[in-house]
Structure formats: structure tokens, C-alpha cells
N, C-alpha and C. Protein backbone atom coordinates (compact mmCIF):
# COMPACT_ATOMS: atom_id res chain seq x y z
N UNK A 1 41.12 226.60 55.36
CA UNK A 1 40.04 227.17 56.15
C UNK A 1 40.34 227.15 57.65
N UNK A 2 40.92 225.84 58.54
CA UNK A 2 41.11 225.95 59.56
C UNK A 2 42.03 227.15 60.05
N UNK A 3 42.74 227.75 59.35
CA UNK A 3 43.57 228.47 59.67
C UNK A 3 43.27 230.06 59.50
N UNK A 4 42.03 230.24 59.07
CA UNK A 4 41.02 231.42 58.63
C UNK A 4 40.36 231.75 60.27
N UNK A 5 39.76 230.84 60.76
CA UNK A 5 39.16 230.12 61.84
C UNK A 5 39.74 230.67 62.86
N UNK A 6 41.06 230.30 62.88
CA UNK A 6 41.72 230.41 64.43
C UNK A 6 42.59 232.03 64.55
N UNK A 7 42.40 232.67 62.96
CA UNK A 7 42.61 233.42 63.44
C UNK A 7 41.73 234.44 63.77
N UNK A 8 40.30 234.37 63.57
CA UNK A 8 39.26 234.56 64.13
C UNK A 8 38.92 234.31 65.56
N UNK A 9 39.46 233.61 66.34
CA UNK A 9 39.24 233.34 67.46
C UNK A 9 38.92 232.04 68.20
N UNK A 10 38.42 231.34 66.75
CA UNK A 10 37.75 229.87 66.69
C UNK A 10 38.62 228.85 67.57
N UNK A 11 38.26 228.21 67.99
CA UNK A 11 38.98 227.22 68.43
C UNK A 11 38.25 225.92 68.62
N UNK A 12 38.96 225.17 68.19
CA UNK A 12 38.57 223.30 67.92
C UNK A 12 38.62 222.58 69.27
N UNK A 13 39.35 223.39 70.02
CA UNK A 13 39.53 222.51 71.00
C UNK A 13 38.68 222.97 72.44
N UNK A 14 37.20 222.30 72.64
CA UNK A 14 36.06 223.10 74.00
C UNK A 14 37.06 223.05 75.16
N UNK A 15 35.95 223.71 76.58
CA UNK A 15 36.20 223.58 77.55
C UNK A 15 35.24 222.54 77.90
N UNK A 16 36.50 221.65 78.37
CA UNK A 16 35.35 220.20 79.38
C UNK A 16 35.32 220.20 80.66
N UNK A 17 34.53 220.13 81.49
CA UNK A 17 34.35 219.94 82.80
C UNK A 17 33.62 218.78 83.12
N UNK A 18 34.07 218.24 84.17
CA UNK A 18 33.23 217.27 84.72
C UNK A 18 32.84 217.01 86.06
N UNK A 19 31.59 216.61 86.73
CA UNK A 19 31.01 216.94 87.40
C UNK A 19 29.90 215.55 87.86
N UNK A 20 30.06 215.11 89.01
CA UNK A 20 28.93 214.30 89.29
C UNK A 20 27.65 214.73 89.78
N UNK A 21 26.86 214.41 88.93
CA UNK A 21 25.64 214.77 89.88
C UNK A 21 24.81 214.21 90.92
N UNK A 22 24.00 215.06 91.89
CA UNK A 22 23.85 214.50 93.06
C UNK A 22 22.52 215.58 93.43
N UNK A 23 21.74 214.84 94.19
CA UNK A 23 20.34 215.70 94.58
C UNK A 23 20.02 216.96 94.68
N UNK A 24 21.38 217.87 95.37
CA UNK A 24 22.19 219.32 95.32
C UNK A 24 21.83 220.12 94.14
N UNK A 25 21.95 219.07 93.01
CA UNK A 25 22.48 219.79 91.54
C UNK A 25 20.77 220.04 91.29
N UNK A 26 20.66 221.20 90.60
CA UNK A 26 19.02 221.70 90.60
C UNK A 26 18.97 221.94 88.56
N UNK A 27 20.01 222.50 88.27
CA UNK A 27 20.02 222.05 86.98
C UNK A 27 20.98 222.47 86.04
N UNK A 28 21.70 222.06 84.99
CA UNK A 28 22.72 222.20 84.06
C UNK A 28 22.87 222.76 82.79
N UNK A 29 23.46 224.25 82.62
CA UNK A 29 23.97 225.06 81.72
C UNK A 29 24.88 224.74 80.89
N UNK A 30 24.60 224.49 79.84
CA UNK A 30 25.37 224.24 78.33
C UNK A 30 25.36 225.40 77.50
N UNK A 31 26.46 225.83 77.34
CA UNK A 31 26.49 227.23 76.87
C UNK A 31 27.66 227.49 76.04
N UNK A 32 27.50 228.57 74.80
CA UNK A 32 28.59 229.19 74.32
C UNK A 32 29.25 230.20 74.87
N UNK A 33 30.37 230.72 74.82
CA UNK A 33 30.95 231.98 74.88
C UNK A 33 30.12 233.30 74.63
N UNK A 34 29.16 233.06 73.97
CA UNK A 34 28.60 234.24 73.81
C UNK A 34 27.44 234.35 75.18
N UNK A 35 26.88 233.24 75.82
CA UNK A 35 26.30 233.71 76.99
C UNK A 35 27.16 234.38 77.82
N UNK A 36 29.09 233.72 77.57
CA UNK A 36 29.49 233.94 79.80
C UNK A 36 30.01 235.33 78.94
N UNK A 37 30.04 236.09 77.49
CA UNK A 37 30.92 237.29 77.56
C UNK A 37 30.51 238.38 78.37
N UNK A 38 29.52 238.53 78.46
CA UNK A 38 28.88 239.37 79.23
C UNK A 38 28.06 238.74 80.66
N UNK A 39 27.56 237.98 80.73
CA UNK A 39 26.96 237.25 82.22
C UNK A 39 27.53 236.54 82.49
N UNK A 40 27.83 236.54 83.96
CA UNK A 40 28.85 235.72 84.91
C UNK A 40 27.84 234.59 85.15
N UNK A 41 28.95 233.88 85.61
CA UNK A 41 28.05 232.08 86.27
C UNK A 41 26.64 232.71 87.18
N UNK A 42 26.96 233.57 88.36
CA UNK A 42 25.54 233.64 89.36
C UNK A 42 24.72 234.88 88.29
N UNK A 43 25.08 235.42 87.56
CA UNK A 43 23.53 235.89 86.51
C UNK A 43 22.97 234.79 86.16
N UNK A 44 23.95 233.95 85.30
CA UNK A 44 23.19 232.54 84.84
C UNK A 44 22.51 231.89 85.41
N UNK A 45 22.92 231.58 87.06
CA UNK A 45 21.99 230.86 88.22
C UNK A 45 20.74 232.11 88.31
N UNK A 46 21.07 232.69 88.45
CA UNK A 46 19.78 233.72 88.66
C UNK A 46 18.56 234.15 87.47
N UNK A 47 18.80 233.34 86.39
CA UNK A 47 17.83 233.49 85.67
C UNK A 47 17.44 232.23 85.76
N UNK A 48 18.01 231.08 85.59
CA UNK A 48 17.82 229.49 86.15
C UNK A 48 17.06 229.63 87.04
N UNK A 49 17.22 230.17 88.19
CA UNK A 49 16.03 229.79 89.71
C UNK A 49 14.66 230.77 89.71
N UNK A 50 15.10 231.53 89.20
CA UNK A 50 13.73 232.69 88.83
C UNK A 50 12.83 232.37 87.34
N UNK A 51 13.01 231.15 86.73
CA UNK A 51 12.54 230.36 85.47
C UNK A 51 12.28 229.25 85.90
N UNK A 52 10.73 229.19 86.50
CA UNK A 52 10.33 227.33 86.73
C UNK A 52 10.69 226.99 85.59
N UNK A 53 10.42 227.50 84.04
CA UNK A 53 10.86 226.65 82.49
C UNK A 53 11.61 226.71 82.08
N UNK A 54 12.99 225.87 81.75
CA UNK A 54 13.96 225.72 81.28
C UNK A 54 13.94 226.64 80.01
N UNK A 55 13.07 225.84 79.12
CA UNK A 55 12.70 227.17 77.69
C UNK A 55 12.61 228.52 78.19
N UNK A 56 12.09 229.10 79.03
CA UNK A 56 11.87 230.51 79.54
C UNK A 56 13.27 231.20 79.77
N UNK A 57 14.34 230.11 80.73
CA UNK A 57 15.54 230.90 80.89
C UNK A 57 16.57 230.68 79.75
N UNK A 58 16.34 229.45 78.44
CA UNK A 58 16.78 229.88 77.45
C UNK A 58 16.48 231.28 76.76
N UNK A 59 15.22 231.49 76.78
CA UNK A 59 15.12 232.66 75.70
C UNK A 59 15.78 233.57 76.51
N UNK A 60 15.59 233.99 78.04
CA UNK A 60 15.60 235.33 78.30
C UNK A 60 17.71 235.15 78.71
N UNK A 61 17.88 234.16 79.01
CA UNK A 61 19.65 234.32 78.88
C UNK A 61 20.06 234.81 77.47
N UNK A 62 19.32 234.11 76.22
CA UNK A 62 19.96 234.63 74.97
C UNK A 62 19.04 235.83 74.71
N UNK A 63 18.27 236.64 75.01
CA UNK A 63 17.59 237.58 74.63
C UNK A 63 18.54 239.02 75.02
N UNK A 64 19.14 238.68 76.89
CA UNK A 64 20.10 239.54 77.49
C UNK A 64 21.36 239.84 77.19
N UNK A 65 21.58 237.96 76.36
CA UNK A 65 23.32 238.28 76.06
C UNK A 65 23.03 239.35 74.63
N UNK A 66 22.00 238.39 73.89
CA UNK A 66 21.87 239.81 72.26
C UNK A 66 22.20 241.31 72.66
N UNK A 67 21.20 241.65 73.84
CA UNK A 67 21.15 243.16 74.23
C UNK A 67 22.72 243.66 74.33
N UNK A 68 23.26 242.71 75.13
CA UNK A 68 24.68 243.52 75.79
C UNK A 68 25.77 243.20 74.42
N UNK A 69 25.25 242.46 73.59
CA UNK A 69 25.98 242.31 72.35
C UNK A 69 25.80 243.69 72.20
N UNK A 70 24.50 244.08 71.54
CA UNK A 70 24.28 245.21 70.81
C UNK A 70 24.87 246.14 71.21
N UNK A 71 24.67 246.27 72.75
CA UNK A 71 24.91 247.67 73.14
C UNK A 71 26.34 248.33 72.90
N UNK A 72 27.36 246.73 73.10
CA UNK A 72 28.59 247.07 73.33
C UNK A 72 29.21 247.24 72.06
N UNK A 73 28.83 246.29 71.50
CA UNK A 73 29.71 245.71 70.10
C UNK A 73 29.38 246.17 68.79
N UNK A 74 28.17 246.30 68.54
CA UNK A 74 27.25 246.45 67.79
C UNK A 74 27.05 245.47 66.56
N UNK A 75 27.17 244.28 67.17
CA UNK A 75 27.06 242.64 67.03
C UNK A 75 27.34 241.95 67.86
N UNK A 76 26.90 240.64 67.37
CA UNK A 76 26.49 239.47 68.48
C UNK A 76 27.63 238.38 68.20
N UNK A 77 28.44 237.82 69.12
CA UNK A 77 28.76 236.48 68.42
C UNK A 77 27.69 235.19 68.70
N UNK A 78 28.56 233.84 68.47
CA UNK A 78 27.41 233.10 68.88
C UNK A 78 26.73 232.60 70.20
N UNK A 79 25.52 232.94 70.25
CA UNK A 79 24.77 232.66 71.80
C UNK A 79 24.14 231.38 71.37
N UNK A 80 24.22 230.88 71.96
CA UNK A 80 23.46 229.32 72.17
C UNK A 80 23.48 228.75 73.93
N UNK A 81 22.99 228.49 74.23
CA UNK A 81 21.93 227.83 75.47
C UNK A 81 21.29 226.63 75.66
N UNK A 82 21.98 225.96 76.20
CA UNK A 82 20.53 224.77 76.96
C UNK A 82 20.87 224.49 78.33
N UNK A 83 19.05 224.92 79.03
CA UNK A 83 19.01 224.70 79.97
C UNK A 83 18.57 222.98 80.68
N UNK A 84 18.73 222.52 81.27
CA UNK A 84 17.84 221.04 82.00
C UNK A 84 18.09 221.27 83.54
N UNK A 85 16.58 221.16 83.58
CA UNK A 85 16.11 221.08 85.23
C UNK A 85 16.01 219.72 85.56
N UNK A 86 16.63 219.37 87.25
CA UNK A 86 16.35 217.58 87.63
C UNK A 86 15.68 217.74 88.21
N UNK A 87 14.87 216.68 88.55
CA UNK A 87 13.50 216.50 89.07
C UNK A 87 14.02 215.43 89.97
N UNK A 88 14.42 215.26 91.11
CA UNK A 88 14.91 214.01 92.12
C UNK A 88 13.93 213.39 92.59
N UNK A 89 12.70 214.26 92.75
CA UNK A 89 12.05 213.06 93.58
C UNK A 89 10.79 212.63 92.78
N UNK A 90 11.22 212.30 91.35
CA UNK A 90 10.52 211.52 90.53
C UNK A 90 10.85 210.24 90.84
């Protein structure tokens, strides 16, 4: 099976980044490939800052990537999303 997988595109091995956070940081995108195929990092910020609700810019990031799935491909791969907003001066 693994080898079904990769030649599909799959791959076992993520992208890791790491990153300290600091008062600056307003909030953090966890995402599949299927959000960045079509939206770049500042679309992503730009539905983030225009969404006081984290849930709100989940749906509407995966609602946009579906669309540009459809339009282009005429399927979707996988979109998955999570947003978290920090709250510093709790």
C-alpha cells in the first residue's frame, strides 16, 4: 500500500516549521495542501484578520479552497484547516 500512496503524491514525511511565539503573533494556521494549492499565505492572513471567529475563517478558507478545486480540477483534494486566535492580554 505504501507504495500505491507515493505514487499518488502522498507523502509520509510533513513540512515542519518552527516558530516562537511572542505578543506579535495574532494567530496560527494548520493546514493541508489543499488550502495553500490555490491560496497563498497573505489570502490566508486575510481571511484570519477579517474573521473575529476562528470557526468562521475555517469554514470560509475551506469553502474557497472547494470552489477553486471545482472550478479548476473538477475535484477537491484534501482541505483541512485549523485556525487559533491568542488572546495576550488575558
Amino acid at each position: 500500500m505504501p507504495a500505491v500512496a507515493k505514487q499518488t503524491g502522498i507523502l509520509a514525511t510533513p513540512e515542519v516549521f518552527s516558530h516562537r511565539l511572542n505578543p506579535g503573533d495574532k494567530f496560527v494556521v494548520l493546514c493541508t495542501d489543499g488550502i495553500t494549492e490555490f491560496l497563498s499565505n497573505d489570502d490566508i492572513v486575510g481571511f484570519c484578520m477579517k474573521n473575529p471567529d476562528p470557526l468562521d475563517a475555517c469554514e470560509e478558507l475551506v469553502q474557497t479552497a472547494f470552489n477553486w478545486f471545482v472550478d479548476d480540477d473538477g475535484w477537491t483534494d484534501d482541505i483541512t484547516v485549523v485556525v487559533a486566535y491568542f488572546d495576550w492580554d488575558s
